[in-house]
C-alpha atoms as a PDB file:
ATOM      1  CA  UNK A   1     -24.485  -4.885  15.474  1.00  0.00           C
ATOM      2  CA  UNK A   2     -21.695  -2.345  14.612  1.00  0.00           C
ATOM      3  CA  UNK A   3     -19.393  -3.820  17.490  1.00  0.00           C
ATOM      4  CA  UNK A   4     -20.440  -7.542  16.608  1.00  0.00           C
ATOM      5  CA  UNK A   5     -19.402  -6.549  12.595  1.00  0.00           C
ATOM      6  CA  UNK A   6     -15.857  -5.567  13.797  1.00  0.00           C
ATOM      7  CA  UNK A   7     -15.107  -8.619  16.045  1.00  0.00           C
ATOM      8  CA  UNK A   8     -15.707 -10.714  13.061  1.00  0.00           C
ATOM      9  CA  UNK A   9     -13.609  -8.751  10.751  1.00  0.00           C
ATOM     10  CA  UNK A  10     -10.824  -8.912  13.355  1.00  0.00           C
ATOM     11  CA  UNK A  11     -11.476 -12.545  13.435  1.00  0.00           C
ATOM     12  CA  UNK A  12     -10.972 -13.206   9.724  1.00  0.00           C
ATOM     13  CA  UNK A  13      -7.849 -11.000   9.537  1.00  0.00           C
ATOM     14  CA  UNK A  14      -6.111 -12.838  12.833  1.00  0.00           C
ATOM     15  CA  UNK A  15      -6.702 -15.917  10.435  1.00  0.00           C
ATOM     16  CA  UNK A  16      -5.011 -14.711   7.332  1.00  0.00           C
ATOM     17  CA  UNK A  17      -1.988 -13.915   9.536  1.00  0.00           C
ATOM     18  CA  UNK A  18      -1.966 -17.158  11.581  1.00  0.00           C
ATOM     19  CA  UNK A  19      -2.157 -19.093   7.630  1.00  0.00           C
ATOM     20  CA  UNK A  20       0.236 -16.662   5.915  1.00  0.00           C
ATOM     21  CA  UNK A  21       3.261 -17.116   8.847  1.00  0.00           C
ATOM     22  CA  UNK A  22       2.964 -20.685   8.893  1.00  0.00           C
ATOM     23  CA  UNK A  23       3.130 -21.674   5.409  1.00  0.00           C
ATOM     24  CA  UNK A  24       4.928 -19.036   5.228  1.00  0.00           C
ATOM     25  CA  UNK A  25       7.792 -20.154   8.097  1.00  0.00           C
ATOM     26  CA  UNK A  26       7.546 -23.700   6.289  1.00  0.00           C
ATOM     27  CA  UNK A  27       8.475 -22.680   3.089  1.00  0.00           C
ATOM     28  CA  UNK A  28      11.479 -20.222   4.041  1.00  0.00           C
ATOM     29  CA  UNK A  29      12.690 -23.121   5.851  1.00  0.00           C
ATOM     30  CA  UNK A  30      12.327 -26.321   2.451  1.00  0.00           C
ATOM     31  CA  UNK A  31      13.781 -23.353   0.518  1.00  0.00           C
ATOM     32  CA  UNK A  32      16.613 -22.242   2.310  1.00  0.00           C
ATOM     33  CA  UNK A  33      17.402 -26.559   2.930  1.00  0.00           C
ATOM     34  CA  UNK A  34      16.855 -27.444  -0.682  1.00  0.00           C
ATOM     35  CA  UNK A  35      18.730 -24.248  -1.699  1.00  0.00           C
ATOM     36  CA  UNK A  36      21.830 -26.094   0.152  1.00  0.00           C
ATOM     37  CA  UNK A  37      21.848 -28.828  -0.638  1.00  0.00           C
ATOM     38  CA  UNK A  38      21.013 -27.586  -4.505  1.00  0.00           C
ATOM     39  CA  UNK A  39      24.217 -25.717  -4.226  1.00  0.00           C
ATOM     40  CA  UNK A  40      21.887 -22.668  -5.438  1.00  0.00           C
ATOM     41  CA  UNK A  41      22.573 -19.414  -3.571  1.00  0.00           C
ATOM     42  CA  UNK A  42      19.492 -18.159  -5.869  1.00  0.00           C
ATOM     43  CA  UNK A  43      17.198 -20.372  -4.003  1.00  0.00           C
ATOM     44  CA  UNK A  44      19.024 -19.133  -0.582  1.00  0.00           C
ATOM     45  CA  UNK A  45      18.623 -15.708  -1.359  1.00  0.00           C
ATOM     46  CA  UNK A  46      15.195 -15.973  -2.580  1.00  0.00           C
ATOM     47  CA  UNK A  47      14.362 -17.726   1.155  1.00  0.00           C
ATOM     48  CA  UNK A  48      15.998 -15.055   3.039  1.00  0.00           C
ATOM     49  CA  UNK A  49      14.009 -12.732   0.572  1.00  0.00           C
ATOM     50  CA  UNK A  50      11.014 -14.508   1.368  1.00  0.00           C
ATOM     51  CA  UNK A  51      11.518 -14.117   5.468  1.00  0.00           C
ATOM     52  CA  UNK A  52      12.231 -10.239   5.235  1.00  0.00           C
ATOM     53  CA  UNK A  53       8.500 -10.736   4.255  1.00  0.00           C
ATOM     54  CA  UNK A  54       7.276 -13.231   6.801  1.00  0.00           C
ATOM     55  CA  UNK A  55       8.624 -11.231  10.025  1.00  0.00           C
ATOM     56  CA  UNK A  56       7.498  -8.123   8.179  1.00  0.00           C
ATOM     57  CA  UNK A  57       3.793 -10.003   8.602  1.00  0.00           C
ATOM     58  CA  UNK A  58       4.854 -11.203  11.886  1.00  0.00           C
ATOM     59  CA  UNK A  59       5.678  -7.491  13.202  1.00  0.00           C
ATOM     60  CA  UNK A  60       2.104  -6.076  11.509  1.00  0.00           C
ATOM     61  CA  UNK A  61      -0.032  -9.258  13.391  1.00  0.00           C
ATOM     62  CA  UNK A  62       2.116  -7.768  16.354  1.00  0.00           C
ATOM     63  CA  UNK A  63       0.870  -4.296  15.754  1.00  0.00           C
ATOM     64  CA  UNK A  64      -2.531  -5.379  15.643  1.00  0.00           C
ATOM     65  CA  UNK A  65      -2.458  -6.960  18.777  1.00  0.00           C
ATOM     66  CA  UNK A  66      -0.207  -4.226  20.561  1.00  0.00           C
ATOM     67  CA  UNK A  67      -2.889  -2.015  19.455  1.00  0.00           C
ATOM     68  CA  UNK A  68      -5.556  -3.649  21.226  1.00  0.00           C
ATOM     69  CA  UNK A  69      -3.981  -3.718  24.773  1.00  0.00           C
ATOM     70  CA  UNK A  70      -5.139  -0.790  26.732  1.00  0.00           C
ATOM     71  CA  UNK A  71      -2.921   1.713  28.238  1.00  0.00           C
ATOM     72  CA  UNK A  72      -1.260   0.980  31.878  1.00  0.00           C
ATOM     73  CA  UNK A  73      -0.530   3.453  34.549  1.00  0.00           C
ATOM     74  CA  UNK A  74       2.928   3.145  33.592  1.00  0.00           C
ATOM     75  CA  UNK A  75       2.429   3.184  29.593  1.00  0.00           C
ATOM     76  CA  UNK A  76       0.149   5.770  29.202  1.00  0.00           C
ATOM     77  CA  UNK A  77       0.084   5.447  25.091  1.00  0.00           C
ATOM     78  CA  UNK A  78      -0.127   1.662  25.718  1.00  0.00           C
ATOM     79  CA  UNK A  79       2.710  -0.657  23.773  1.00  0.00           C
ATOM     80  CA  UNK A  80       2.114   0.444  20.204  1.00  0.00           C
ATOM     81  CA  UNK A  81       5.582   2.184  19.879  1.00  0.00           C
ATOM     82  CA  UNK A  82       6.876  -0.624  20.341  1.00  0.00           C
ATOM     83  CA  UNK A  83       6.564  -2.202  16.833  1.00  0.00           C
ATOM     84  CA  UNK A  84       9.063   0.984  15.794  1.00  0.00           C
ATOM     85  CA  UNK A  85      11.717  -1.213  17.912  1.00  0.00           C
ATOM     86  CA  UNK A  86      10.657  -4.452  16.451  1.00  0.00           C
ATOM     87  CA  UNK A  87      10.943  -2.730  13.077  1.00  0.00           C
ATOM     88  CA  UNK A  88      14.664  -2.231  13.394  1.00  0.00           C
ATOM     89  CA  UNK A  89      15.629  -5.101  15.198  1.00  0.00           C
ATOM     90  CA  UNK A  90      14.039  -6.417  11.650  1.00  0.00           C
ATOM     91  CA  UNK A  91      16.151  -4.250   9.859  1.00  0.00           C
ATOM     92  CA  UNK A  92      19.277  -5.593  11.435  1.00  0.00           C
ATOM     93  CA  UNK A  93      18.584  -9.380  11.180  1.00  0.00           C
ATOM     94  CA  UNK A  94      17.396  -8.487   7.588  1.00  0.00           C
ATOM     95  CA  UNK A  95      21.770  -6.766   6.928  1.00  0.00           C
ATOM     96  CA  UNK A  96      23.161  -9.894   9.120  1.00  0.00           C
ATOM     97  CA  UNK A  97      21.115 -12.428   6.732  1.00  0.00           C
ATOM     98  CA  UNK A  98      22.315 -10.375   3.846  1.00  0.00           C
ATOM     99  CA  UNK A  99      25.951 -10.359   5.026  1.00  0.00           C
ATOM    100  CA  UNK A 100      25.791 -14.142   5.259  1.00  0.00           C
ATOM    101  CA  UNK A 101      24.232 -14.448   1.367  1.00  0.00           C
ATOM    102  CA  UNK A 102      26.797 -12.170   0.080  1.00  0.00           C
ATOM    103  CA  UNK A 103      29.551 -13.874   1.413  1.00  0.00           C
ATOM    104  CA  UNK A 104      28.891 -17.546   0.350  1.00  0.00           C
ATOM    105  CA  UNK A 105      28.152 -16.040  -3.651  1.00  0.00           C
ATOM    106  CA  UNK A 106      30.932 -14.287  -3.826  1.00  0.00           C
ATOM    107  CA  UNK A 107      32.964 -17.484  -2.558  1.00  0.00           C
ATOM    108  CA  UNK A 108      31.155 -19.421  -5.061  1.00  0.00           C
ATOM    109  CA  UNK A 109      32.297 -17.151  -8.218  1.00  0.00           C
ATOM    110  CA  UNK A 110      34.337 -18.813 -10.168  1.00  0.00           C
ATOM    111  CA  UNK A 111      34.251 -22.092  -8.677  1.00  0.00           C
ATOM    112  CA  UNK A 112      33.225 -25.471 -10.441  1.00  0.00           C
ATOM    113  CA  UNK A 113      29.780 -26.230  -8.961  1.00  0.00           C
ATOM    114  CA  UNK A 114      27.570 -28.715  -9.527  1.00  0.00           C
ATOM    115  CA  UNK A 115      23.549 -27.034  -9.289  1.00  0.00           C
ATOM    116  CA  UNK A 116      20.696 -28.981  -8.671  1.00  0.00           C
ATOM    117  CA  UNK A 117      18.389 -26.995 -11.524  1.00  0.00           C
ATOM    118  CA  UNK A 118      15.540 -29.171 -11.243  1.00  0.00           C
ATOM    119  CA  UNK A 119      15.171 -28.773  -7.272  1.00  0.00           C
ATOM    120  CA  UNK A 120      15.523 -24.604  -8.350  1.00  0.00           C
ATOM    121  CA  UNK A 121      13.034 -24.659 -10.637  1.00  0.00           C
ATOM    122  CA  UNK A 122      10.438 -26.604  -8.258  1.00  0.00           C
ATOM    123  CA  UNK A 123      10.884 -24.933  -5.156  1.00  0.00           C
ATOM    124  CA  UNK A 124      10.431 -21.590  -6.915  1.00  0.00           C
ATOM    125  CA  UNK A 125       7.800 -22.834  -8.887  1.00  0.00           C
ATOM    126  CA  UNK A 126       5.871 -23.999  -5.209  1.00  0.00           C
ATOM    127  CA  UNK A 127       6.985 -20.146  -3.997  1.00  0.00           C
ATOM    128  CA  UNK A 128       4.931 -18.994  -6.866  1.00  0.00           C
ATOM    129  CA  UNK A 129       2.245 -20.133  -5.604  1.00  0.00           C
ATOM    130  CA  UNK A 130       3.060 -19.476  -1.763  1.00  0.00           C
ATOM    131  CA  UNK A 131       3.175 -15.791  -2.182  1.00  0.00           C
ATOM    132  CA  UNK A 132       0.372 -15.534  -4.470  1.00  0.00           C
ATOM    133  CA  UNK A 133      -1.983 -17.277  -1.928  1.00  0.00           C
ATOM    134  CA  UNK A 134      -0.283 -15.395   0.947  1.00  0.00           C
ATOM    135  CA  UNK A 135      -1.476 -12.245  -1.121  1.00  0.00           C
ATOM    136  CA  UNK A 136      -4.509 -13.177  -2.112  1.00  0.00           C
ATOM    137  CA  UNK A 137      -4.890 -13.894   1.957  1.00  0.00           C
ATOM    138  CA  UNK A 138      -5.018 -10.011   2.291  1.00  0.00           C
ATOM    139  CA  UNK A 139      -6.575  -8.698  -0.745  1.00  0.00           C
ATOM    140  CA  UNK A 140      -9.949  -7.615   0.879  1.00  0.00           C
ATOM    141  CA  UNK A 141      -7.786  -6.349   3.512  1.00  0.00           C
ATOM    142  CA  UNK A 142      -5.590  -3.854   1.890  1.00  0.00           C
ATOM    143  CA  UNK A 143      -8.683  -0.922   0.703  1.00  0.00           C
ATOM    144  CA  UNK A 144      -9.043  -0.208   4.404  1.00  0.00           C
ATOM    145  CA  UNK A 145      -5.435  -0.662   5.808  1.00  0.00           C
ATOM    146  CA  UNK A 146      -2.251   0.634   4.130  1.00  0.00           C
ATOM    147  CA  UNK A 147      -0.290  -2.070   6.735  1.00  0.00           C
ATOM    148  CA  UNK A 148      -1.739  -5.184   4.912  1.00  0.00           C
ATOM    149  CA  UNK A 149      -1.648  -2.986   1.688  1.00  0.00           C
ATOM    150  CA  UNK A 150       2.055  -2.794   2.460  1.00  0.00           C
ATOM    151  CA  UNK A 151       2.039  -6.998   3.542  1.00  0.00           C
ATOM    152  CA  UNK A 152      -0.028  -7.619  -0.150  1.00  0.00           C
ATOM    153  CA  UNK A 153       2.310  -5.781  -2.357  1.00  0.00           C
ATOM    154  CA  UNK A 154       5.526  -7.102  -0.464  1.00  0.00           C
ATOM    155  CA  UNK A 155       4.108 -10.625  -1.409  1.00  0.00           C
ATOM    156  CA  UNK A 156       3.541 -10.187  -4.972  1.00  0.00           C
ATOM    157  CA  UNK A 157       6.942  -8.787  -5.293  1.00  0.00           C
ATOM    158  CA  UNK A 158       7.942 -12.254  -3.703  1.00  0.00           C
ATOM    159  CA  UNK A 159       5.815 -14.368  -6.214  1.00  0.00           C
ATOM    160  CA  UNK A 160       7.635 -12.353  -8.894  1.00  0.00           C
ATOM    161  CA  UNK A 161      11.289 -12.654  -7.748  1.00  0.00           C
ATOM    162  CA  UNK A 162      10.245 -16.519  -7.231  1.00  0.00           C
ATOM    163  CA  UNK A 163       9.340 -16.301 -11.527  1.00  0.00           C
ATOM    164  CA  UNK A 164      12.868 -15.106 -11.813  1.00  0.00           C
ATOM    165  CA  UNK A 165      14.312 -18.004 -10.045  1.00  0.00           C
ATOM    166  CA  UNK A 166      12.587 -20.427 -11.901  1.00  0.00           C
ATOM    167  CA  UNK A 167      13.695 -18.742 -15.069  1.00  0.00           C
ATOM    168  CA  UNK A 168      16.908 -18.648 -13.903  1.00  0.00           C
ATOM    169  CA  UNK A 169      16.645 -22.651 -12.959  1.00  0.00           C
ATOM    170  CA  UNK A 170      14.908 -22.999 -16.575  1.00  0.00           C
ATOM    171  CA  UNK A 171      18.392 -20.816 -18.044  1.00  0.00           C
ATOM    172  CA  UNK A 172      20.640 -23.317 -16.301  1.00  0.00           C
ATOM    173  CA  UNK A 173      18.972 -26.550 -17.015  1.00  0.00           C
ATOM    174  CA  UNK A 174      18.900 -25.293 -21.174  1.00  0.00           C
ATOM    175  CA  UNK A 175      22.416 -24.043 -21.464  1.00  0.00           C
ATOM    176  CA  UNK A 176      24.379 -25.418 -18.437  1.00  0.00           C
ATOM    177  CA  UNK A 177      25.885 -21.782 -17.200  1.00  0.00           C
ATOM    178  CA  UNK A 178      25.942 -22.171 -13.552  1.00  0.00           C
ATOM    179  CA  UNK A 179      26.882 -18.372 -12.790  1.00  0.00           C
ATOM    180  CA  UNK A 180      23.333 -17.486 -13.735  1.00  0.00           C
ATOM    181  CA  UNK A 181      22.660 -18.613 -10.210  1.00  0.00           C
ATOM    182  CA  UNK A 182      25.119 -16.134  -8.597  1.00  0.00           C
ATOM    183  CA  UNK A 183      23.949 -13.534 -10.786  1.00  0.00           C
ATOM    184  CA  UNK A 184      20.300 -13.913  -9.384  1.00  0.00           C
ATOM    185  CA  UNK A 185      21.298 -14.167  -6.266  1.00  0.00           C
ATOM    186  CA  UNK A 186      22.946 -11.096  -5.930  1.00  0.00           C
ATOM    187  CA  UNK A 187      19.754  -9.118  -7.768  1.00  0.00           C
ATOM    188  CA  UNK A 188      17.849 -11.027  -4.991  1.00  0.00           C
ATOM    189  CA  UNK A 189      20.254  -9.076  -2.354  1.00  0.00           C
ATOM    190  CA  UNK A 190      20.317  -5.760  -4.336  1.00  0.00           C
ATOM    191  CA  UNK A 191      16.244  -6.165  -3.699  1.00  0.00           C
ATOM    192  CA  UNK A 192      16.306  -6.586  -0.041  1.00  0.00           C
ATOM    193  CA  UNK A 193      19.206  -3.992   0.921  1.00  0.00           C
ATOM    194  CA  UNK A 194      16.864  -1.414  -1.221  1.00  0.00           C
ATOM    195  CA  UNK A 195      13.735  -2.293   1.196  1.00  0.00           C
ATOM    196  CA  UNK A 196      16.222  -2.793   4.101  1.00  0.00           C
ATOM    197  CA  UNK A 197      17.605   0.907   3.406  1.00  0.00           C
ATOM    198  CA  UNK A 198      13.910   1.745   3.504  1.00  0.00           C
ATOM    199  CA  UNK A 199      12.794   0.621   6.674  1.00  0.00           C
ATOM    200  CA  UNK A 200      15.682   1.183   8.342  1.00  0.00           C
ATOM    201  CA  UNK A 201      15.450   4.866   7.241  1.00  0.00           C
ATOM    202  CA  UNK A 202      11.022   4.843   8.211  1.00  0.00           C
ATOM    203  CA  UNK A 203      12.079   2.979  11.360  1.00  0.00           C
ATOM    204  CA  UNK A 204      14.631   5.473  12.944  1.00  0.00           C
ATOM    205  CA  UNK A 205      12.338   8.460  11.576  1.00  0.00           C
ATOM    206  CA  UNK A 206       9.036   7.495  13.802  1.00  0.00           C
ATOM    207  CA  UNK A 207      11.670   6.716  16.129  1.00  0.00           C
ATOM    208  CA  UNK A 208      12.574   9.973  16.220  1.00  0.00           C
ATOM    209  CA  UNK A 209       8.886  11.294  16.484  1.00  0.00           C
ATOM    210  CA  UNK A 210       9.350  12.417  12.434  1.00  0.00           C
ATOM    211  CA  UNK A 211       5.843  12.707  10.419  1.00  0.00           C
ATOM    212  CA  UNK A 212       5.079   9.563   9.156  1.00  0.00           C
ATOM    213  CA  UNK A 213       5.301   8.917   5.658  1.00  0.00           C
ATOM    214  CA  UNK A 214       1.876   8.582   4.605  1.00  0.00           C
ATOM    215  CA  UNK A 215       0.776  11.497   6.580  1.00  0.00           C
ATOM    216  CA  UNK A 216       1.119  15.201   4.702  1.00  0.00           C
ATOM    217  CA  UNK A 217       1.631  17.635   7.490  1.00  0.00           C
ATOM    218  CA  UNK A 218       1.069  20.321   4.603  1.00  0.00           C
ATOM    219  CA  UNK A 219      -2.593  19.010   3.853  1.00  0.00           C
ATOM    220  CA  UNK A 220      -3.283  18.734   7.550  1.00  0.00           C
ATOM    221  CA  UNK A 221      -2.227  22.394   8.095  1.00  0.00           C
ATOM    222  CA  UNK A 222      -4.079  24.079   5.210  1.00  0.00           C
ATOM    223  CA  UNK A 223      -7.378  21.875   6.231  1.00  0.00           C
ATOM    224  CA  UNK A 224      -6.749  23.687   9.791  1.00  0.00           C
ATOM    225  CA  UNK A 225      -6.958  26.863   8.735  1.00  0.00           C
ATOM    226  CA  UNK A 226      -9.036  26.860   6.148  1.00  0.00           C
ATOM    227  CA  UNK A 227     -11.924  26.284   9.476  1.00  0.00           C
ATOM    228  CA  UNK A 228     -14.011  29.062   9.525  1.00  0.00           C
ATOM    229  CA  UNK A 229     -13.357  29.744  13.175  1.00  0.00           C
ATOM    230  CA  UNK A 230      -9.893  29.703  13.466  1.00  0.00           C
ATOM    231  CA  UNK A 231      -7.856  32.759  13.188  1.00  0.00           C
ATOM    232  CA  UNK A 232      -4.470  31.300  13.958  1.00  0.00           C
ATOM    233  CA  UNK A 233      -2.329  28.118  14.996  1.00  0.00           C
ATOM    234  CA  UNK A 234       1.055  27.231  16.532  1.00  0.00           C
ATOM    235  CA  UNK A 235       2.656  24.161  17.560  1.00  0.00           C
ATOM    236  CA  UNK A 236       1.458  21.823  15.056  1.00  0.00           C
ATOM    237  CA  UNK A 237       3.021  18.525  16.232  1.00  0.00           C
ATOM    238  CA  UNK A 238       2.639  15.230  14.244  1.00  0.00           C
ATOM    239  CA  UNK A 239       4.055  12.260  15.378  1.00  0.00           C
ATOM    240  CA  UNK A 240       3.759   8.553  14.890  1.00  0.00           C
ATOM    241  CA  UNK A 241       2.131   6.364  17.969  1.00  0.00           C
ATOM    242  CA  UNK A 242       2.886   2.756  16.069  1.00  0.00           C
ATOM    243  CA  UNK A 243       4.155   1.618  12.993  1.00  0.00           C
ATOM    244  CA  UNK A 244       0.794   2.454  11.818  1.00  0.00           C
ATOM    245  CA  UNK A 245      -0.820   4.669  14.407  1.00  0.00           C
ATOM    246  CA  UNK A 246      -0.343   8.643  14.235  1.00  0.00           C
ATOM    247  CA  UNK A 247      -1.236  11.293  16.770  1.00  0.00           C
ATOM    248  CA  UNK A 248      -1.030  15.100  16.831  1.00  0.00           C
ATOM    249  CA  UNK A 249      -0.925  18.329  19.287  1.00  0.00           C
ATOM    250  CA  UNK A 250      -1.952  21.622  18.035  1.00  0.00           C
ATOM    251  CA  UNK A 251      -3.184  25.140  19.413  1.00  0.00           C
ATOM    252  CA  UNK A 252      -5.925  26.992  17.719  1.00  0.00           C
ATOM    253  CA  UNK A 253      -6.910  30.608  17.927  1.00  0.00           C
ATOM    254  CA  UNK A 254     -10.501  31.869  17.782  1.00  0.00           C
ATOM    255  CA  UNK A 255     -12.252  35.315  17.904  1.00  0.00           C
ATOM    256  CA  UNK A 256     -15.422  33.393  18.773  1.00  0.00           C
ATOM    257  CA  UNK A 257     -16.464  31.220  21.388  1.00  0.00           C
ATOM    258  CA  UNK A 258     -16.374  27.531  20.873  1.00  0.00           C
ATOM    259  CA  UNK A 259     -17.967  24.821  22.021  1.00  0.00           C
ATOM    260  CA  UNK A 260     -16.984  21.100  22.803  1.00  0.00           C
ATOM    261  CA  UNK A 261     -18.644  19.793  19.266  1.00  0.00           C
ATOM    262  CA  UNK A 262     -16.219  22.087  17.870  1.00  0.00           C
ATOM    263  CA  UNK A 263     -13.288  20.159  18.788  1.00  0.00           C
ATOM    264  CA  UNK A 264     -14.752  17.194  18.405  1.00  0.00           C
ATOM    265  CA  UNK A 265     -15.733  17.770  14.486  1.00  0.00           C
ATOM    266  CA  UNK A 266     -11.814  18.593  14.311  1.00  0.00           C
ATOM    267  CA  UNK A 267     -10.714  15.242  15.839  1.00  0.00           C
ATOM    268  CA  UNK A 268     -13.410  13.363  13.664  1.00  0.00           C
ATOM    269  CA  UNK A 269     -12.648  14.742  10.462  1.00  0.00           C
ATOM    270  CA  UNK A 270      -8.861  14.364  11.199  1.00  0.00           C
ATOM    271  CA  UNK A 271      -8.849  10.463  11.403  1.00  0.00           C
ATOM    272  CA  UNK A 272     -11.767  10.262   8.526  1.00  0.00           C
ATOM    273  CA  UNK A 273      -9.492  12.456   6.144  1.00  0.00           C
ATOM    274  CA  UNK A 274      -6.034  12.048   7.305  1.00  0.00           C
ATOM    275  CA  UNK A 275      -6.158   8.565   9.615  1.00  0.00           C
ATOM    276  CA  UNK A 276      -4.997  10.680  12.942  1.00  0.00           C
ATOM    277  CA  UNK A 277      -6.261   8.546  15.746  1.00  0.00           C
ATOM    278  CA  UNK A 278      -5.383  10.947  18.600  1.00  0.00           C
ATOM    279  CA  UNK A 279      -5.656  14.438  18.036  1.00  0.00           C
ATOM    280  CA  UNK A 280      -5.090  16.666  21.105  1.00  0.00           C
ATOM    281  CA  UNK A 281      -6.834  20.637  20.202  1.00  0.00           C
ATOM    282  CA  UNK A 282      -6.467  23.027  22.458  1.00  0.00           C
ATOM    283  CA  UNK A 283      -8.452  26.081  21.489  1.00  0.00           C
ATOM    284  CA  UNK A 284      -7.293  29.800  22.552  1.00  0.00           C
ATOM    285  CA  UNK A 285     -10.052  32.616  22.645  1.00  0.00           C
ATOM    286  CA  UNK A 286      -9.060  35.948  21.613  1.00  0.00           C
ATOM    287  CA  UNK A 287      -5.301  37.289  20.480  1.00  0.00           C
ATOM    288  CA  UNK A 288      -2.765  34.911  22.282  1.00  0.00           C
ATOM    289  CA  UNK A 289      -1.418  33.922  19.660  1.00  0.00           C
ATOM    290  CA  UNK A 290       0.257  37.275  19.321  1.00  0.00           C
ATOM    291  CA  UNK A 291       1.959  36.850  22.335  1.00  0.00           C
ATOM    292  CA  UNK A 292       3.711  33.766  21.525  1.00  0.00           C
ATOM    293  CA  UNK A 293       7.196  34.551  21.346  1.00  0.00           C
ATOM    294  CA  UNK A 294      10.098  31.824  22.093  1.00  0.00           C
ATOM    295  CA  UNK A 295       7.969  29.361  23.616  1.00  0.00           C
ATOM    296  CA  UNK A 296       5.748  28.616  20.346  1.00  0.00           C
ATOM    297  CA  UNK A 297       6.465  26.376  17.184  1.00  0.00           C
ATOM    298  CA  UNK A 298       4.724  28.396  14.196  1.00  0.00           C
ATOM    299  CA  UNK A 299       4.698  25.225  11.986  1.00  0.00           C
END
């Protein structure tokens, strides 16, 4: 029952991120056309906005199904790292898209252009409701997994920088100042360097075996030895497996004898309370600990 209860769950999600990519992937593609052809950089922006946000999705689907491949001979850990990769190569089409915005604005300022208003203020309007239904795709989702918490709150931010187009298209249409549409499209830019900076900064830090983010190393190593049994530790290791994965290494010190539950408690209570899916424990009777020297990492 339990295993038959988690195939349908993965069922229903793999649906929400086959529906949210396509309409998704349509809609970047009428925006960024009618933007164009609109002469509105706002409505450009907002579409390269909006496909930060689809290949974000894209990259977490990926995860999920990375995460499901077993290990090989070869790949040991299996292909979950690889979504770090994927994760800047995001980052970098994400600066090359923003280059190409920036430019075409700033040649824009101060020239006599004719804007389209109406065509801004429907295609935003229809992005409204895009994002919202993307979001509303993962609602249930996001209480059990901070990825599609992450993919929810990305695409309300969308279906709110989508409002500011239209009121920008609504500004335009009233009072006839074109440069409104510059001036959104460059707030549109200043929003996706500021997430760019971010995952470009997360990105090279798992890459670089850092702690992830949502993981306090400081929690994990009061809750170790605050165990009854354990007398010492040393080279607490945390490191991130996937872009949502984590595991950890760690030597404990005893004056008792253990058994195997006693590990085992460790590793359980590590993923219930601090989502560590592969904890490694290795337990050291007596005073070794003491002997550790230059060859130990007293975290």
């Amino acid at each position: 029952m339990e295993h038959t209860h988690s195939h349908s769950h993965d069922i229903n999600l793999g649906n929400a991120f086959k529906i949210g990519i396509t309409i998704n992937i349509i809609f970047v593609a009428v925006e960024a056309l009618f933007g164009y052809f609109s002469n509105s950089m706002a409505l450009v922006a907002d579409a390269g906005h909006n496909l930060s946000d689809v290949l974000a999705l894209a990259f977490s689907w990926l995860a999920v199904i990375l995460s499901q491949r077993k290990p090989t001979i070869k790949f040991t850990y299996g292909f979950r790292r690889s979504t770090i990769l994927i994760a800047l190569l995001n980052t970098i089409l994400l600066l090359t898209a923003v280059a190409f915005i920036v430019w075409e604005t700033i040649q824009r300022l101060g020239k006599p252009i004719e804007i389209n208003s109406k065509s801004v203020i429907i295609v935003a309007a229809i992005g409204i409701f895009v994002n919202g239904f993307t979001a509303w795709l993962f609602l249930k989702g996001k209480k059990h997994d901070l990825n599609i918490r992450s993919a929810f709150v990305h695409f309300i931010a969308d279906a709110l920088v989508s409002l500011g187009v239209v009121v920008a298209g609504v500004i335009m249409t009233l009072t006839g100042i074109v440069w409104v549409d510059s001036l959104v499209s460059l707030s549109i830019i200043a929003v996706i360097l500021y997430s760019s900076y971010h995952l470009l900064i997360d990105s090279v830090n798992l890459a670089l075996d850092a702690v992830p983010e949502n993981i306090d190393l400081e929690l994990i190593r009061d809750f170790l030895k605050d165990i009854p049994e354990v007398t010492g530790m040393h080279d607490l290791h945390i490191w991130a497996l996937s872009t949502t994965d984590a595991a950890l290494t760690v030597h404990l010190t005893t004056h008792t004898q253990i058994d195997i539950t006693f590990i085992t408690n460790i590793q359980h209570q590590l993923r219930e309370k601090f989502n560590i899916e592969h904890a490694t424990i290795q337990v050291e009777y007596g005073n070794s600990i003491t002997d550790c020297e230059t060859n130990c990492n007293e975290i």
